[in-house]
N, C-alpha and C. Protein backbone atom coordinates (compact mmCIF):
# COMPACT_ATOMS: atom_id res chain seq x y z
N UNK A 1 -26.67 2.46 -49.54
CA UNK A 1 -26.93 1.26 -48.82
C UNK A 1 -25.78 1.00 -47.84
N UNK A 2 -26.23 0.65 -46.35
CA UNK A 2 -25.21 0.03 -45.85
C UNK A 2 -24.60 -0.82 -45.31
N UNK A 3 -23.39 -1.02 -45.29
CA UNK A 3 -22.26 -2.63 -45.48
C UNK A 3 -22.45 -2.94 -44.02
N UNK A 4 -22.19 -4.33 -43.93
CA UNK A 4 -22.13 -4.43 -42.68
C UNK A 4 -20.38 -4.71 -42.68
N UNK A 5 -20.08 -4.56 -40.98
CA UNK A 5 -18.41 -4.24 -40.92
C UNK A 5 -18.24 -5.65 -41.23
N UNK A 6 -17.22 -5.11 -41.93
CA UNK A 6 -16.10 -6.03 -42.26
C UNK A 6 -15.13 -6.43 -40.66
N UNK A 7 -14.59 -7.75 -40.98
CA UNK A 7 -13.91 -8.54 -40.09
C UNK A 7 -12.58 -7.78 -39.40
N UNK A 8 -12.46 -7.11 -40.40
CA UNK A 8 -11.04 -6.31 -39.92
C UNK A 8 -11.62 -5.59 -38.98
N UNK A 9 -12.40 -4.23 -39.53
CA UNK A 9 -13.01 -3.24 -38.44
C UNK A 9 -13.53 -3.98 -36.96
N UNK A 10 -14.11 -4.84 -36.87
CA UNK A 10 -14.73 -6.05 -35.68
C UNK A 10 -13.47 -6.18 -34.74
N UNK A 11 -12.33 -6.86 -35.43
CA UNK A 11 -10.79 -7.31 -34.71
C UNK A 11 -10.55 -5.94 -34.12
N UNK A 12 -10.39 -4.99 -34.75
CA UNK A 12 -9.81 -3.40 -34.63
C UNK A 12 -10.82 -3.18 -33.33
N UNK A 13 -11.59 -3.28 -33.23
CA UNK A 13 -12.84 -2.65 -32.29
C UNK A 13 -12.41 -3.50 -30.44
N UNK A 14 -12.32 -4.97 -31.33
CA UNK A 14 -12.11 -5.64 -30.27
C UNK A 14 -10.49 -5.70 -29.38
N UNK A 15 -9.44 -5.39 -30.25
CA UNK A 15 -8.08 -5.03 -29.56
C UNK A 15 -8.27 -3.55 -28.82
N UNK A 16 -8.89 -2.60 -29.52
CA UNK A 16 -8.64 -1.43 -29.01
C UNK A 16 -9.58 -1.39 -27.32
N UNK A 17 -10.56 -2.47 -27.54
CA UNK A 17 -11.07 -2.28 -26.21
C UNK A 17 -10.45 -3.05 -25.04
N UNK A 18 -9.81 -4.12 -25.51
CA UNK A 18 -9.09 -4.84 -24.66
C UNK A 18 -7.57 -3.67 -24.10
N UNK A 19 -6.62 -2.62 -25.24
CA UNK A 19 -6.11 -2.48 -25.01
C UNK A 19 -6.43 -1.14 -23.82
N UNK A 20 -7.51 -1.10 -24.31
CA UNK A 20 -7.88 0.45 -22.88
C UNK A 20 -8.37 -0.44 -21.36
N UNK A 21 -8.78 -1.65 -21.68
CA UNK A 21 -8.89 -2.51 -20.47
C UNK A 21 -7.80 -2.72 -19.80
N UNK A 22 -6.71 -3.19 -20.67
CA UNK A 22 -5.52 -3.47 -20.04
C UNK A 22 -4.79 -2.35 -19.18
N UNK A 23 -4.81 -1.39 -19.41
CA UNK A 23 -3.88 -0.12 -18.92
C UNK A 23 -4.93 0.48 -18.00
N UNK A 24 -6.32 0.21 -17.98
CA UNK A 24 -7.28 1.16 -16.75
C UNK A 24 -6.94 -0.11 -15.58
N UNK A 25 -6.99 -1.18 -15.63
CA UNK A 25 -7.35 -1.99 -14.85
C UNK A 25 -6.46 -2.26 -13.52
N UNK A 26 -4.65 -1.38 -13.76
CA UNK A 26 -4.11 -1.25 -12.15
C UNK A 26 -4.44 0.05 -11.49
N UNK A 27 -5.71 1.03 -12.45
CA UNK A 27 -5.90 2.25 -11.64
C UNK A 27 -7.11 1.51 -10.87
N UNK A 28 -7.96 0.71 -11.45
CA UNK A 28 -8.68 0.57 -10.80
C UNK A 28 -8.33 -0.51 -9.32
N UNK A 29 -7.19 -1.40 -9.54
CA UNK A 29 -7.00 -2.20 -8.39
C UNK A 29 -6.07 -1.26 -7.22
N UNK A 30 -5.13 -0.33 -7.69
CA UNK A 30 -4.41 0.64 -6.94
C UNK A 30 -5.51 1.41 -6.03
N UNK A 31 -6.67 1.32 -6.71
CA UNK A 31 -7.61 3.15 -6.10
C UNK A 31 -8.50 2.17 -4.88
N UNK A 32 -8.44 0.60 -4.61
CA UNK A 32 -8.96 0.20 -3.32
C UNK A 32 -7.85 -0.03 -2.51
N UNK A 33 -6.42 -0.02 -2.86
CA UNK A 33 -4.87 -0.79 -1.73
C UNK A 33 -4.90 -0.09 -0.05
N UNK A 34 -4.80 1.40 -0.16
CA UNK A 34 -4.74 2.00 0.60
C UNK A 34 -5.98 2.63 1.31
N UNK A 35 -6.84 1.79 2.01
CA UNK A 35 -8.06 2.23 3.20
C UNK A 35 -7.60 2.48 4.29
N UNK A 36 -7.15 3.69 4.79
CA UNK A 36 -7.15 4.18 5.51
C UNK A 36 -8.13 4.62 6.43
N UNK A 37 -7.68 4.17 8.19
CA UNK A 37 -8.98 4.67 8.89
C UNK A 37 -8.40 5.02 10.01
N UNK A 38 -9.15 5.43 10.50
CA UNK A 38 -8.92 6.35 11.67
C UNK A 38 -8.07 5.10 13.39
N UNK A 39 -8.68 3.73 13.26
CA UNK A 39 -8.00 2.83 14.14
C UNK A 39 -7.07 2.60 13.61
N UNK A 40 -6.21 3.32 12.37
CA UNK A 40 -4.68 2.93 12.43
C UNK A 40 -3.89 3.56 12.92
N UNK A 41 -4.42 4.70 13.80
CA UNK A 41 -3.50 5.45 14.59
C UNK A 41 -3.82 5.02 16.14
N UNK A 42 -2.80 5.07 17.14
CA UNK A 42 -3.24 4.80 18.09
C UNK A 42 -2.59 5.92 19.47
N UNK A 43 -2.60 5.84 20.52
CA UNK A 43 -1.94 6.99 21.42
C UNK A 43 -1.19 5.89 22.73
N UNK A 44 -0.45 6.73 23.45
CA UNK A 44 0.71 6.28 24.39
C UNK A 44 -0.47 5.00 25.12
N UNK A 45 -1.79 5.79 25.72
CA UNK A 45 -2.62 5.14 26.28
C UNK A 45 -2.86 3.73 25.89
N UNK A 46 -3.05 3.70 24.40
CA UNK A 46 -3.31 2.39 23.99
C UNK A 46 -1.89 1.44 23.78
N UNK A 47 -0.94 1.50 23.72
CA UNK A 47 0.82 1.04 24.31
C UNK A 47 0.83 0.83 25.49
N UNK A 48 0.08 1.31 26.35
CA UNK A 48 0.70 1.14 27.68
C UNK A 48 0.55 -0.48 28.43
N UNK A 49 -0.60 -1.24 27.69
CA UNK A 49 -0.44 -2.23 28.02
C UNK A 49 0.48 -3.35 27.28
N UNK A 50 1.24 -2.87 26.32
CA UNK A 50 2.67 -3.97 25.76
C UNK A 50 2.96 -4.18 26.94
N UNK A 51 3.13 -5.12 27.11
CA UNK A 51 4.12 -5.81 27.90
C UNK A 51 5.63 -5.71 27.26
N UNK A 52 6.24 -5.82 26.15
CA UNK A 52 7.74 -5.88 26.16
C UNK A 52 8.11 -4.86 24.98
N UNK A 53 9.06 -4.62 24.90
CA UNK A 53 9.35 -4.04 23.48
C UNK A 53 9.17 -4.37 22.10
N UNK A 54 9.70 -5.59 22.06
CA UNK A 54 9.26 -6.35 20.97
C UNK A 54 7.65 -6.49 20.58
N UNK A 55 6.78 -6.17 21.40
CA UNK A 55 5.45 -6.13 21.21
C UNK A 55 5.51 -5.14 20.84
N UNK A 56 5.69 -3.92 21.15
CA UNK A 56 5.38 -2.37 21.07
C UNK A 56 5.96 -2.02 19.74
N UNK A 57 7.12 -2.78 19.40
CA UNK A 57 7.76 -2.47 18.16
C UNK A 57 6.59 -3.41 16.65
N UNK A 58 6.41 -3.82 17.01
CA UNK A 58 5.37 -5.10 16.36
C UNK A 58 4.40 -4.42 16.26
N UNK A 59 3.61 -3.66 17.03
CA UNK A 59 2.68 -3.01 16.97
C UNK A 59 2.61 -1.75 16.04
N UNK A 60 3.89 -0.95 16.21
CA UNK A 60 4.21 -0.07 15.48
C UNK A 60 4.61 -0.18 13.68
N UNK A 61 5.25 -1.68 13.68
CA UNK A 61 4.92 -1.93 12.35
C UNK A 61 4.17 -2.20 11.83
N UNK A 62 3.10 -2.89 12.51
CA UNK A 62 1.80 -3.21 11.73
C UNK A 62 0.95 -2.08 11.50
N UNK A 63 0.89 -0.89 12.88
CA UNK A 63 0.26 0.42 12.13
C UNK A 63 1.00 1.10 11.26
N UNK A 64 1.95 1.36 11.01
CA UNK A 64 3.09 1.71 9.43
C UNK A 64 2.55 1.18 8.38
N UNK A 65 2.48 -0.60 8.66
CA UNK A 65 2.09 -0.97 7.33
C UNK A 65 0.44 -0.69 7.30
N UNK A 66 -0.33 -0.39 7.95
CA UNK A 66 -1.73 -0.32 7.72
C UNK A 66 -2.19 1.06 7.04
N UNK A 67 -1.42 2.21 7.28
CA UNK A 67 -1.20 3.10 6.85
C UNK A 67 -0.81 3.31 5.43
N UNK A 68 0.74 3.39 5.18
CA UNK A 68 1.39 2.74 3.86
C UNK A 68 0.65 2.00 2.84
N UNK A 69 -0.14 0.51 3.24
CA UNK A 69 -0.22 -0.16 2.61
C UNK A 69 0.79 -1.29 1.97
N UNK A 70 0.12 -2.49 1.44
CA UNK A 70 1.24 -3.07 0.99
C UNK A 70 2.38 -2.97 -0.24
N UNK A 71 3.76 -3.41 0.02
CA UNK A 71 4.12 -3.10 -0.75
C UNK A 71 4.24 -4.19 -1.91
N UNK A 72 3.74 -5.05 -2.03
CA UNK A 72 3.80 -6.33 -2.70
C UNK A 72 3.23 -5.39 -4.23
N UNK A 73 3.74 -6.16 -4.88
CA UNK A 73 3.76 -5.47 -6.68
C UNK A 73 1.72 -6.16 -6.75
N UNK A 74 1.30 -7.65 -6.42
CA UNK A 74 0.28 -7.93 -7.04
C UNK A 74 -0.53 -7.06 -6.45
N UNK A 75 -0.65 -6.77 -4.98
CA UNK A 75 -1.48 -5.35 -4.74
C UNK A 75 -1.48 -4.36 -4.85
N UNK A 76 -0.77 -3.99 -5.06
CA UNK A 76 -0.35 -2.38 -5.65
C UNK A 76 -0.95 -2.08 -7.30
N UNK A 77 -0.31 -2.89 -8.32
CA UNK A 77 -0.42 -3.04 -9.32
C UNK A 77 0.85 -2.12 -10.34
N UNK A 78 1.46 -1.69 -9.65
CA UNK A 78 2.82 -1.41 -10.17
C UNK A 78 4.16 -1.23 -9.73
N UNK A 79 4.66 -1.70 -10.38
CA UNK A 79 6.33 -1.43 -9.03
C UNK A 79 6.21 -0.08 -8.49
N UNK A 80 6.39 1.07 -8.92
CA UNK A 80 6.32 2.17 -8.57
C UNK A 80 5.43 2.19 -7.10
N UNK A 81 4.25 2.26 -7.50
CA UNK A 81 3.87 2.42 -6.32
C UNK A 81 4.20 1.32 -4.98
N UNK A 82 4.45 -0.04 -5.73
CA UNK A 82 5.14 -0.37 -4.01
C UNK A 82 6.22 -0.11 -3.88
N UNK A 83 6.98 0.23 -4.77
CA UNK A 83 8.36 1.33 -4.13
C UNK A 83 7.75 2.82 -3.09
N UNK A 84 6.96 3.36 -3.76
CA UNK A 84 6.43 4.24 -2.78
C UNK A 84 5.63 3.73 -1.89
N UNK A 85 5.15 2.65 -1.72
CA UNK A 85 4.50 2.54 -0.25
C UNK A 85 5.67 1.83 0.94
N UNK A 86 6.70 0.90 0.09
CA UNK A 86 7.96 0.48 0.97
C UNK A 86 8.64 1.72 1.58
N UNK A 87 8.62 3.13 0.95
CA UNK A 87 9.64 4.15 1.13
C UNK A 87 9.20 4.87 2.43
N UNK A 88 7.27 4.80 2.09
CA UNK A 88 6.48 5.39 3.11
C UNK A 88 6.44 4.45 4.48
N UNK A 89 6.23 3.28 4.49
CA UNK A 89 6.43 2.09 5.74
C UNK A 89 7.79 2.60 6.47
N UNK A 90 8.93 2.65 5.69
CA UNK A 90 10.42 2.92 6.12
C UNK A 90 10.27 4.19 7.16
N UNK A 91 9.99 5.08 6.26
CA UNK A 91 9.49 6.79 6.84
C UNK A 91 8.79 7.06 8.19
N UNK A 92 7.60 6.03 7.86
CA UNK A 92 6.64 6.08 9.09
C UNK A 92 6.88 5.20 10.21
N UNK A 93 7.60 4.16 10.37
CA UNK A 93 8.00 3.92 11.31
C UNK A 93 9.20 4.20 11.91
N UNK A 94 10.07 5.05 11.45
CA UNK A 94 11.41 5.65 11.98
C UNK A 94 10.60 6.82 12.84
N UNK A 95 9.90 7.62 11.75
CA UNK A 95 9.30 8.82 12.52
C UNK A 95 8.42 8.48 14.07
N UNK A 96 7.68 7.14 13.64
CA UNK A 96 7.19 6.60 14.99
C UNK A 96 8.35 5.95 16.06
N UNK A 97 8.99 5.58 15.41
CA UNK A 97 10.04 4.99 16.95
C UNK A 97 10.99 6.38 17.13
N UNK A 98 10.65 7.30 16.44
CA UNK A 98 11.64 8.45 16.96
C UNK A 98 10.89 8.99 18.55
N UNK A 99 9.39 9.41 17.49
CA UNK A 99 8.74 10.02 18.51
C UNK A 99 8.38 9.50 19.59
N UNK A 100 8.61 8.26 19.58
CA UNK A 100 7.82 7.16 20.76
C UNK A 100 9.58 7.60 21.86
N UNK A 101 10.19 7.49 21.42
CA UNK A 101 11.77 8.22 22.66
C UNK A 101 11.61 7.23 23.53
N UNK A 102 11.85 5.88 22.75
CA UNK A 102 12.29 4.83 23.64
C UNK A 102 13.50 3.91 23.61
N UNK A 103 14.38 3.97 24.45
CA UNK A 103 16.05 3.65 24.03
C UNK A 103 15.94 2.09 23.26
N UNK A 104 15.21 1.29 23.85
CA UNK A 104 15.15 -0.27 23.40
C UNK A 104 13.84 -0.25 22.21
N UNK A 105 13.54 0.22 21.60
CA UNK A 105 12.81 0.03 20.67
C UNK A 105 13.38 0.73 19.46
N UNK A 106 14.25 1.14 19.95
CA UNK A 106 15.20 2.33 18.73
C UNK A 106 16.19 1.36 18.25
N UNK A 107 16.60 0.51 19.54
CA UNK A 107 17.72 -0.46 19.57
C UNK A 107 17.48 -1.33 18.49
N UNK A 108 15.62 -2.23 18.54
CA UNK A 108 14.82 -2.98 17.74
C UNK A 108 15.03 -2.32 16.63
N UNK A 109 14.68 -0.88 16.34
CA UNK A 109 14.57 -0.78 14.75
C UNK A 109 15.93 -0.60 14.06
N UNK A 110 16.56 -0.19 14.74
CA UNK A 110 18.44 -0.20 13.96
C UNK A 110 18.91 -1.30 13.83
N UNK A 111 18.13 -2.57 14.16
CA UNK A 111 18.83 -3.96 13.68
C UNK A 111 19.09 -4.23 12.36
């Protein structure tokens, strides 16, 4: 004949599912942070109408960060990775104001 579960087994059933909830749930908020698309890159053509540096530099950080992603811990869902998306923002916009070989926007990012 058979028992129906006991209270313990029920509790046991119910922590163990909460505890696999708890630990899936920053893969699942991490695996939407970074959407990447193709308008986060842009070419000299589309710069050419900044008007000042400070625009052009502005511009260049916001495609870094669109790229990257944020580095804020609640979107990310773990320090780690917004340490790696802060490291990647850093990266990608040096490499962009390198390649961009513009004396006053180099000036902007070494502040």
């Amino acid at each position: 004949m058979k028992t129906l579960p006991t209270t313990r087994s029920i509790r046991n059933t119910i922590i163990s599912i909460a505890a696999v909830s708890a630990m899936a749930l920053p893969l699942f908020a991490s695996a939407s942070v970074n959407n990447n698309t193709d308008s986060d890159f842009f070419t000299r053509s589309d710069l050419a109408g900044t008007t000042s540096n400070e625009e052009l530099y502005a511009k260049l950080q916001n495609a870094s960060r669109n790229i990257c992603g944020s580095s804020r811990i609640i979107a990310t869902g773990s320090l780690r990775r917004s340490v790696g998306n802060q490291d990647c923002y850093e990266g990608t916009l040096t490499a962009a104001v390198e390649r961009l070989d513009n004396a006053e926007v180099s000036a902007l990012h070494e502040q």
